[in-house]
N, C-alpha and C. Protein backbone atom coordinates (compact mmCIF):
# COMPACT_ATOMS: atom_id res chain seq x y z
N UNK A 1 0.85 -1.17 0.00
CA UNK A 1 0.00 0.00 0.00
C UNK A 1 0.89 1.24 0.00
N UNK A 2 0.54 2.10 -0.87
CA UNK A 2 1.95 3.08 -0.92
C UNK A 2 1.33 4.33 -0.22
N UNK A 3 0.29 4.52 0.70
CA UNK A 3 0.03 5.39 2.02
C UNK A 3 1.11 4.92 3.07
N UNK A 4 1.07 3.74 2.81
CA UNK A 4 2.32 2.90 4.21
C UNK A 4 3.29 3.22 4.00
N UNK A 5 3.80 3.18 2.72
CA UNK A 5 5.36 4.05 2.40
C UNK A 5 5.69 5.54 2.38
N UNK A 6 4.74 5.87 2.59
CA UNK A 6 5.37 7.64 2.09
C UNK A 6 4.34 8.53 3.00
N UNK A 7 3.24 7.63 3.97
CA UNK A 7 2.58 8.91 4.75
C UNK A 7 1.52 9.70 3.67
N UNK A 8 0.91 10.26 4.94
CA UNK A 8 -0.07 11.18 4.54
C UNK A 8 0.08 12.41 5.55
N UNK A 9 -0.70 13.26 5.01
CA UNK A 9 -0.76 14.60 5.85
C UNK A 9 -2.23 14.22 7.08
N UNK A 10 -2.38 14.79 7.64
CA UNK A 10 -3.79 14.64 8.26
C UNK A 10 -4.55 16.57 9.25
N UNK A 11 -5.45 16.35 9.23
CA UNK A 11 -6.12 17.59 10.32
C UNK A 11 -6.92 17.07 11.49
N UNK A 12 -6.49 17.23 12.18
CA UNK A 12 -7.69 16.91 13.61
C UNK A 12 -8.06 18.13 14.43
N UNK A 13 -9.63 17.88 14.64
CA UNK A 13 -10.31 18.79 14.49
C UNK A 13 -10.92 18.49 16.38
N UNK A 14 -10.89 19.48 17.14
CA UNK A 14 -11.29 19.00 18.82
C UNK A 14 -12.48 19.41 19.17
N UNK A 15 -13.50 19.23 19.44
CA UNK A 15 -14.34 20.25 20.51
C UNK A 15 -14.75 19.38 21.64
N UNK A 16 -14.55 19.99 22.96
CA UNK A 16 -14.96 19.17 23.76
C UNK A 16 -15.87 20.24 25.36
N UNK A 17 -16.31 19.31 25.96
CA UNK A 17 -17.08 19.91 27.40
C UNK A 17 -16.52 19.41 28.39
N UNK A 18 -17.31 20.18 29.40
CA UNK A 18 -17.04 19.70 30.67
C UNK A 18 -17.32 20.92 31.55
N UNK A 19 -17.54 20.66 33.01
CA UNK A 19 -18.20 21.55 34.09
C UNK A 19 -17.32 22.30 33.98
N UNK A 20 -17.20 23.93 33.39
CA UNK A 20 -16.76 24.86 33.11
C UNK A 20 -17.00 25.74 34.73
N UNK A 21 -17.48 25.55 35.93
CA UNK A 21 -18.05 26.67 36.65
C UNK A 21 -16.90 27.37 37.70
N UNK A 22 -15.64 26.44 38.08
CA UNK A 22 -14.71 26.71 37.99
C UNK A 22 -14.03 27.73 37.50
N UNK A 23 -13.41 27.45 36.12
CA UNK A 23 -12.70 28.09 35.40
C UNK A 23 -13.33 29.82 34.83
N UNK A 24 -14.72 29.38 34.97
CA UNK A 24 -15.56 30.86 34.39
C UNK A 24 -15.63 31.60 35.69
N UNK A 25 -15.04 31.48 37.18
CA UNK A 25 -15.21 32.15 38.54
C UNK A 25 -13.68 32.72 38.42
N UNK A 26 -13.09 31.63 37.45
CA UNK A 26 -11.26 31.81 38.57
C UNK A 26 -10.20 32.70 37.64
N UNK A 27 -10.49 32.06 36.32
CA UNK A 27 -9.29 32.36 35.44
C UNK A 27 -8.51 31.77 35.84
N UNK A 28 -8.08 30.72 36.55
CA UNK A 28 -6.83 30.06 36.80
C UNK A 28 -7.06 28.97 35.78
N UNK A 29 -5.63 28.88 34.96
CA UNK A 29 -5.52 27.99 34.06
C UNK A 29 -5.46 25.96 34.55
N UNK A 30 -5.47 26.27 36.04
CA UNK A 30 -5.70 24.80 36.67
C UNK A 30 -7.55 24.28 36.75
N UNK A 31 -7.98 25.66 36.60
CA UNK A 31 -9.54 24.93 36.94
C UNK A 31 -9.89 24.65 35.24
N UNK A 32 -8.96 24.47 33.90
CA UNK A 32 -9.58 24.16 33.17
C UNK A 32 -9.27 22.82 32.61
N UNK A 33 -9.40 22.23 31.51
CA UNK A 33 -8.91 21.67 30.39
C UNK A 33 -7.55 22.30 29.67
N UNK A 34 -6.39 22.18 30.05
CA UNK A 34 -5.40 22.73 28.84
C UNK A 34 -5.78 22.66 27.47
N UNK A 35 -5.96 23.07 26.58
CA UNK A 35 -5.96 22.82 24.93
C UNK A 35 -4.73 22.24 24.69
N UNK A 36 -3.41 22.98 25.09
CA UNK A 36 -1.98 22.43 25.41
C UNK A 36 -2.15 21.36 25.67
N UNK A 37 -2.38 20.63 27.01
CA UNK A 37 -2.48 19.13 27.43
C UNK A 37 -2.98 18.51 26.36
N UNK A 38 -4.41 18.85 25.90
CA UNK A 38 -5.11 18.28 24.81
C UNK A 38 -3.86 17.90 23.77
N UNK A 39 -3.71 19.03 22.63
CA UNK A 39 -2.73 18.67 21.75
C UNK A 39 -1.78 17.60 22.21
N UNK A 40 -1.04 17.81 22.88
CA UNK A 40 -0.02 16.70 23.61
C UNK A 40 -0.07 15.24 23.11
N UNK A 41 -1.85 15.15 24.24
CA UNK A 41 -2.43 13.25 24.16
C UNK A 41 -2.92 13.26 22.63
N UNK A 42 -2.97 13.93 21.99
CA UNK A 42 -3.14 13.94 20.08
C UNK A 42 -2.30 13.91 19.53
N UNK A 43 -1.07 14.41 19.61
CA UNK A 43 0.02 14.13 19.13
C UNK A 43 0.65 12.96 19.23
N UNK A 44 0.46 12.34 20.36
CA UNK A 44 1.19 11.17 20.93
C UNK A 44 0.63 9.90 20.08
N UNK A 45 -0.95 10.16 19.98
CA UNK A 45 -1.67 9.41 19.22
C UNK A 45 -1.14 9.34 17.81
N UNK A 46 -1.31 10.13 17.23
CA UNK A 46 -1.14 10.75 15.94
C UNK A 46 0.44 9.98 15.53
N UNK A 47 1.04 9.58 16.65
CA UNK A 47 2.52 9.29 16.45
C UNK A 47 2.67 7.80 16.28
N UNK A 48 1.22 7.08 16.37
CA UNK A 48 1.14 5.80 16.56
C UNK A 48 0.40 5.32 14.60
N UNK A 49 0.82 3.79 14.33
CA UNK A 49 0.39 3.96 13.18
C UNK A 49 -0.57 3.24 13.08
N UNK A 50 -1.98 3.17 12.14
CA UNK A 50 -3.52 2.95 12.13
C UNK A 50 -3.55 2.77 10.78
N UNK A 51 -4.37 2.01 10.44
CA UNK A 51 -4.66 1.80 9.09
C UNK A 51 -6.16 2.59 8.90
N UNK A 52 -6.69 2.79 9.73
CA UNK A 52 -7.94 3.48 9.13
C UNK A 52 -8.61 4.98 10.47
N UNK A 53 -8.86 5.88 9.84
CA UNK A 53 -9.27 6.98 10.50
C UNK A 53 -10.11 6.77 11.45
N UNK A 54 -11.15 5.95 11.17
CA UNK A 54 -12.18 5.61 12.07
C UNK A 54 -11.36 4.79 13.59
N UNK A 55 -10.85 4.67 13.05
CA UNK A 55 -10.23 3.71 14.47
C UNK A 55 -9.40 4.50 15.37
N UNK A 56 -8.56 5.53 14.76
CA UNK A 56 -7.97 7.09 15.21
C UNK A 56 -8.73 7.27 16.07
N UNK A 57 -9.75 7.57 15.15
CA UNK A 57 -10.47 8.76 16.42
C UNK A 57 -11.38 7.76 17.15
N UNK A 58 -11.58 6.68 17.51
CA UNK A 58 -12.02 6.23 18.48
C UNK A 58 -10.77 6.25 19.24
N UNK A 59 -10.21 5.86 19.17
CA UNK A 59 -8.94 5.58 19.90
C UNK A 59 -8.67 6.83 20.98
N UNK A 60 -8.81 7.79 19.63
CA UNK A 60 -8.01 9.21 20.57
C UNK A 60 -9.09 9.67 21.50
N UNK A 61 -10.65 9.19 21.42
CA UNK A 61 -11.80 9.97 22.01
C UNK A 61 -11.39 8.92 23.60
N UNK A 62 -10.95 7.71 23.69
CA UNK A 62 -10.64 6.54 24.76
C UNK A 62 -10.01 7.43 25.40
N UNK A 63 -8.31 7.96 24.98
CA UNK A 63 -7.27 8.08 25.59
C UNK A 63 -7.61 9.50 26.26
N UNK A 64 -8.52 10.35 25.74
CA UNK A 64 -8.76 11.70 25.83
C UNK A 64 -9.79 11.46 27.25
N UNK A 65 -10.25 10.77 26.99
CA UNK A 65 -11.35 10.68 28.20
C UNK A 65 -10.34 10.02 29.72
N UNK A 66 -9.52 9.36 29.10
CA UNK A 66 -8.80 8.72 30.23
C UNK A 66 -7.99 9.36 31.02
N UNK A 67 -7.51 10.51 30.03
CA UNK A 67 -6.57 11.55 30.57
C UNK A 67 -7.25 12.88 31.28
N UNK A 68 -8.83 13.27 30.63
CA UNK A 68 -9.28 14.18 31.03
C UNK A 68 -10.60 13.47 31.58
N UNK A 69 -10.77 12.93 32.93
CA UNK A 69 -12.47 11.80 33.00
C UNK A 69 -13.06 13.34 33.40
N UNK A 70 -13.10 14.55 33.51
CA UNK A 70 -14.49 15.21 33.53
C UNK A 70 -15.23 15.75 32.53
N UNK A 71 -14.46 15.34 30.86
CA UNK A 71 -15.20 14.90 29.74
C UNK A 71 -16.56 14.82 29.73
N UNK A 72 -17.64 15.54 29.41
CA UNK A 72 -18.75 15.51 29.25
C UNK A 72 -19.23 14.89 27.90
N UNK A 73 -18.39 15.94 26.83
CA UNK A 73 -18.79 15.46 25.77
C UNK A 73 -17.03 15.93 24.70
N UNK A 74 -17.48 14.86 23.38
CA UNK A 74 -16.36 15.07 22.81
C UNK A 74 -16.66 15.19 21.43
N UNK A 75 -15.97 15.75 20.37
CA UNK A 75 -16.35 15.48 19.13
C UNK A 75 -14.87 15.73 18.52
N UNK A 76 -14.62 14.57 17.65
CA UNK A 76 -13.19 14.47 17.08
C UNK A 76 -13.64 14.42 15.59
N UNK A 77 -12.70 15.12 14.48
CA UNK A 77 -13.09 15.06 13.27
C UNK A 77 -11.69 14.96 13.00
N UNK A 78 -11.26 13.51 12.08
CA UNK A 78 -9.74 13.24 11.62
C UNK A 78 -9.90 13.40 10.03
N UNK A 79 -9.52 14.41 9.58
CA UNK A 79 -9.15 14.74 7.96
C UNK A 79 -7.67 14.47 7.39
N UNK A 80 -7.77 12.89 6.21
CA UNK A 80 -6.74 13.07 5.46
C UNK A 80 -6.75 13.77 4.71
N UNK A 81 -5.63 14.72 4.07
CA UNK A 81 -5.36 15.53 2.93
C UNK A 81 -4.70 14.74 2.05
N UNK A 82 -5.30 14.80 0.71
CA UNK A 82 -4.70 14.28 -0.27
C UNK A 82 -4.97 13.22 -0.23
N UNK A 83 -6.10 12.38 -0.24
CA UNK A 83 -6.06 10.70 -0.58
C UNK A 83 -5.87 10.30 -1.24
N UNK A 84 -5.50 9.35 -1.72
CA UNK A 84 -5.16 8.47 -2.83
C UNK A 84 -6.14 8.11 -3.49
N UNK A 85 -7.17 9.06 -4.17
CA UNK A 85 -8.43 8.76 -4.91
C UNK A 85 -8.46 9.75 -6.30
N UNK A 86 -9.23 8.81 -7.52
CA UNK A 86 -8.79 9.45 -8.72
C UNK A 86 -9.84 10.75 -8.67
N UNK A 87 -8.90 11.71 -9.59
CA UNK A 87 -9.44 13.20 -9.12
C UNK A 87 -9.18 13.77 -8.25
N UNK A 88 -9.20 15.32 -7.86
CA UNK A 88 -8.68 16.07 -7.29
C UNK A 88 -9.71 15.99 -6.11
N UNK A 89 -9.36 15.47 -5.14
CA UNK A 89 -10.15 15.45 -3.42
C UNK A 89 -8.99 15.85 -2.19
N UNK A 90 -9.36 17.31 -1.66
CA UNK A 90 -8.83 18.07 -0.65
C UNK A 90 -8.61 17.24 0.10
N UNK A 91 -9.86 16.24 1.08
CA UNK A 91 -9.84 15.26 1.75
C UNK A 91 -10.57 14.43 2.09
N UNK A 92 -10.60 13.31 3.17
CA UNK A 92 -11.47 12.51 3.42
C UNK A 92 -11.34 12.77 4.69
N UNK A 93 -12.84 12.43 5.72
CA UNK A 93 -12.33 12.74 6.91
C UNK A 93 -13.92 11.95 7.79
N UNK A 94 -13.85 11.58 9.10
CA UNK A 94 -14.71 11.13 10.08
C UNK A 94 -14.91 11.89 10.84
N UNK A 95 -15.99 11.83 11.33
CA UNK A 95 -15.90 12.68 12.54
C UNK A 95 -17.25 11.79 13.92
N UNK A 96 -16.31 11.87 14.97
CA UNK A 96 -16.62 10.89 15.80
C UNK A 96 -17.19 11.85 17.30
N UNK A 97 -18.86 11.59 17.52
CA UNK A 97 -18.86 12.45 18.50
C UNK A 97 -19.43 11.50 19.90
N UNK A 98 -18.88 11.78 21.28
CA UNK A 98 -19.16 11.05 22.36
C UNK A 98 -19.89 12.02 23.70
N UNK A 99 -21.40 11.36 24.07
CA UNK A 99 -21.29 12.18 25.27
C UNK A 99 -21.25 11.39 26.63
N UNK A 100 -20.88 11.55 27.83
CA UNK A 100 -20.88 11.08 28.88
C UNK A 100 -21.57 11.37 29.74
């Protein structure tokens, strides 16, 4: 498969919740969710290799919840750029949403 040899580009896309009542009293960057932290456990993911998108972003919605459990809700959207499909296609992409 010549995606396995040479890579692809990809976009991941975050939105997520959680009891905000904290962080909207304090401004202290401890009563929230980092976006920072976030990126991090996505990257780490992202560093691992998958044969199919759908399985990404389940994966990353697992590890995300494991790292952050006051996760309410999540919605992950993984976009390849450039697929390997005839004709000009920007991308292909899933998008995986979870609530708790």
């Amino acid at each position: 498969m010549q995606e396995t040899d040479v890579g692809n580009y990809f976009v991941v896309d975050i939105s997520y919740s959680f009891p905000m009542n904290k962080a909207c009293m304090s401004d202290d960057i401890n009563d929230t969710i980092s976006y920072a932290d976030v990126y991090d456990v996505v990257k780490k993911e992202m560093g691992c290799s998958v044969r199919l998108i759908e399985h990404l972003a389940a994966r990353m919605a697992r590890v995300l919840k494991e790292a952050f459990p006051v996760l309410t809700y999540l919605k992950i959207k993984v976009a390849k750029l450039n697929p390997p499909l005839e004709g000009e296609v920007y991308s292909a992409s899933v998008m995986l949403e979870k609530s708790w």
